[in-house]
Every structure is written in C-alpha cells, then in structure tokens.
Protein backbone atom coordinates (compact mmCIF):
# COMPACT_ATOMS: atom_id res chain seq x y z
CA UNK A 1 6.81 -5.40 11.62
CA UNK A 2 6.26 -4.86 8.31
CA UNK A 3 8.96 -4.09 5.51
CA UNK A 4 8.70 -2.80 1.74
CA UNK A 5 11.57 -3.78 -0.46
CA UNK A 6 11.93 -1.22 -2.71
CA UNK A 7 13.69 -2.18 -5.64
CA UNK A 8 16.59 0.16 -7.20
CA UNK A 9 15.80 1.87 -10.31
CA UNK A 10 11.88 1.96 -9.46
CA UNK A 11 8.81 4.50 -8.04
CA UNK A 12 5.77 2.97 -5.84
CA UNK A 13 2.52 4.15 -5.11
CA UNK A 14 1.95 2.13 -1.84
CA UNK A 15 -1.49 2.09 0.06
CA UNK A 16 -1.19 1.81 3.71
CA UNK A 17 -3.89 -0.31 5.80
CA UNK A 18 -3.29 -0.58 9.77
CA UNK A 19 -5.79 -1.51 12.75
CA UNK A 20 -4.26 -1.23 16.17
CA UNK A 21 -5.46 -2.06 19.69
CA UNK A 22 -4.12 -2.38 22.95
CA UNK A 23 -3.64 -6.01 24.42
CA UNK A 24 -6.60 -5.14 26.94
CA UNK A 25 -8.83 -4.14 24.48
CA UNK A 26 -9.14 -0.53 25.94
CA UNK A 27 -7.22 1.75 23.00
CA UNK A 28 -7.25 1.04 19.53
CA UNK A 29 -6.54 3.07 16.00
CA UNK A 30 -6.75 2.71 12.68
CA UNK A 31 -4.65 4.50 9.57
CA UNK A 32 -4.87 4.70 5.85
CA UNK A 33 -2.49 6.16 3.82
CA UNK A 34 -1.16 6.51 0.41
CA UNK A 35 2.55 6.26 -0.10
CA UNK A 36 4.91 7.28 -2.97
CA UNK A 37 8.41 5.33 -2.45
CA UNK A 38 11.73 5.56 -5.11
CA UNK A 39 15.40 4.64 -5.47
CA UNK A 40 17.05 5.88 -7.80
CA UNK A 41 20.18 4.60 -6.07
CA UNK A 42 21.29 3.89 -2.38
CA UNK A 43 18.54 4.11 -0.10
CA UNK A 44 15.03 4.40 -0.51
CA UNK A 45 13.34 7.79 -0.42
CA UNK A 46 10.05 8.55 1.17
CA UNK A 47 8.29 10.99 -1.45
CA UNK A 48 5.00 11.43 -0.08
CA UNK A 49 2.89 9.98 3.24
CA UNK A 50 -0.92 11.07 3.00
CA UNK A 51 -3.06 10.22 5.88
CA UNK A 52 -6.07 9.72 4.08
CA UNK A 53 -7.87 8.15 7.75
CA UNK A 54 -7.02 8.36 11.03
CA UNK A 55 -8.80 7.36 14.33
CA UNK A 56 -7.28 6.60 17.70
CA UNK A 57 -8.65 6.82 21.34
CA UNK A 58 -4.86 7.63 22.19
CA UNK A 59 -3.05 10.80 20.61
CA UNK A 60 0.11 9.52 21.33
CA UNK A 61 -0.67 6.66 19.41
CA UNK A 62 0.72 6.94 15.34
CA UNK A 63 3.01 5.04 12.88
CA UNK A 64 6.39 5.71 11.39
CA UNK A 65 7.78 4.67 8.09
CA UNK A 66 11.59 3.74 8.38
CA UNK A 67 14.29 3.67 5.71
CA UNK A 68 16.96 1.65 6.30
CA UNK A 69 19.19 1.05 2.68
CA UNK A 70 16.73 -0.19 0.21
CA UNK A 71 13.76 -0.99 2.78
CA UNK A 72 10.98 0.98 4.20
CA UNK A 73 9.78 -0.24 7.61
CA UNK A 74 6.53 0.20 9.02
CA UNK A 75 6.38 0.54 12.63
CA UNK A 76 3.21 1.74 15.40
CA UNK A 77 4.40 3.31 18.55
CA UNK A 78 2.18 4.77 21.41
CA UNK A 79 2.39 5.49 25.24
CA UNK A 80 5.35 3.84 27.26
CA UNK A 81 4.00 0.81 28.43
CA UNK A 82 1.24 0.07 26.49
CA UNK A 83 1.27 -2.92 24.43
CA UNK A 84 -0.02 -2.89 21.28
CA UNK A 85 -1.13 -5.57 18.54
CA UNK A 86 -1.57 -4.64 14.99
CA UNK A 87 -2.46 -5.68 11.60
CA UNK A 88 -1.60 -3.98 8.12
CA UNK A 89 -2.19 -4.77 4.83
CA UNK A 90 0.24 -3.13 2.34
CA UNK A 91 -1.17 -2.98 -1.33
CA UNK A 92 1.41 -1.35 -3.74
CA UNK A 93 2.15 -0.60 -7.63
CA UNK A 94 6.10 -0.58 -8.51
CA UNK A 95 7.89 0.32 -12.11
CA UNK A 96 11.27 -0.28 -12.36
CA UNK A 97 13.88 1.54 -15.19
C-alpha cells in the first residue's frame, strides 16, 4: 500500500492518482482526488477528500484513506474475492510551523 507521512506541525494539499484492475483483466477503476492532510499534534487529520474522477466497472469497488498516528494509508478494496492490482501516484505540497 501506499503511506503519507505527515509531519507534526504541518498542512498538505495531496493529489491522489490510482488505476485499478482485477488480476483477470475483467474490472478495473480509476480515482483522482485532492486531499488536505494536518497535525497539529498526535495523529493526522483528514480535512478534506474530493473525488475529482471516478470510473469503475464494479460499484463495490473504492479506496479508503487510513490514519494510523502520524500516517495516512491508502488502501483499494472491492468484492470478496476479487483480486485486485493497483498503481498510485501521490503528488503533495507540505508546510510545516
């Protein structure tokens, strides 16, 4: 997966980049978002998550950000049983106190 250290003291404006498809070839989706991350202290906060794009031949497909202390995870779920491989590309902007 894919995890954004955000650093205490600081705001992000994180854009979001993921392509998806099933390991038969037979579902796939794509995402783009724009993210606003802080931490002022403890864990991060999720401010803001705006879908800016969104296609998938699977409704149950979608991602989730995680906080876990100072980290945001990214992580793409879909049907039980399904395997899925994916990509993203995670562009951000950070200013720190």
């Amino acid at each position: 997966g894919i995890t954004i250290p955000v650093a205490l003291l600081s705001t992000m404006q994180v854009d979001l980049h993921i392509a998806a498809v099933s390991a038969d070839g037979t579902k796939r989706a794509v995402w783009r978002s724009h993210i606003a991350l802080c931490r002022a202290s403890g864990a991060a906060i999720v401010l803001d998550d705006l879908i800016v794009h969104v296609y998938r031949t699977d409704p149950t497909w979608d991602y989730r950000l995680v906080v876990s202390g100072g980290d945001v995870a990214v992580e793409v779920a879909g049907s039980g049983g399904t395997t899925i491989r994916w990509q993203a590309l995670v562009e951000y902007t950070e200013v720190t106190a």
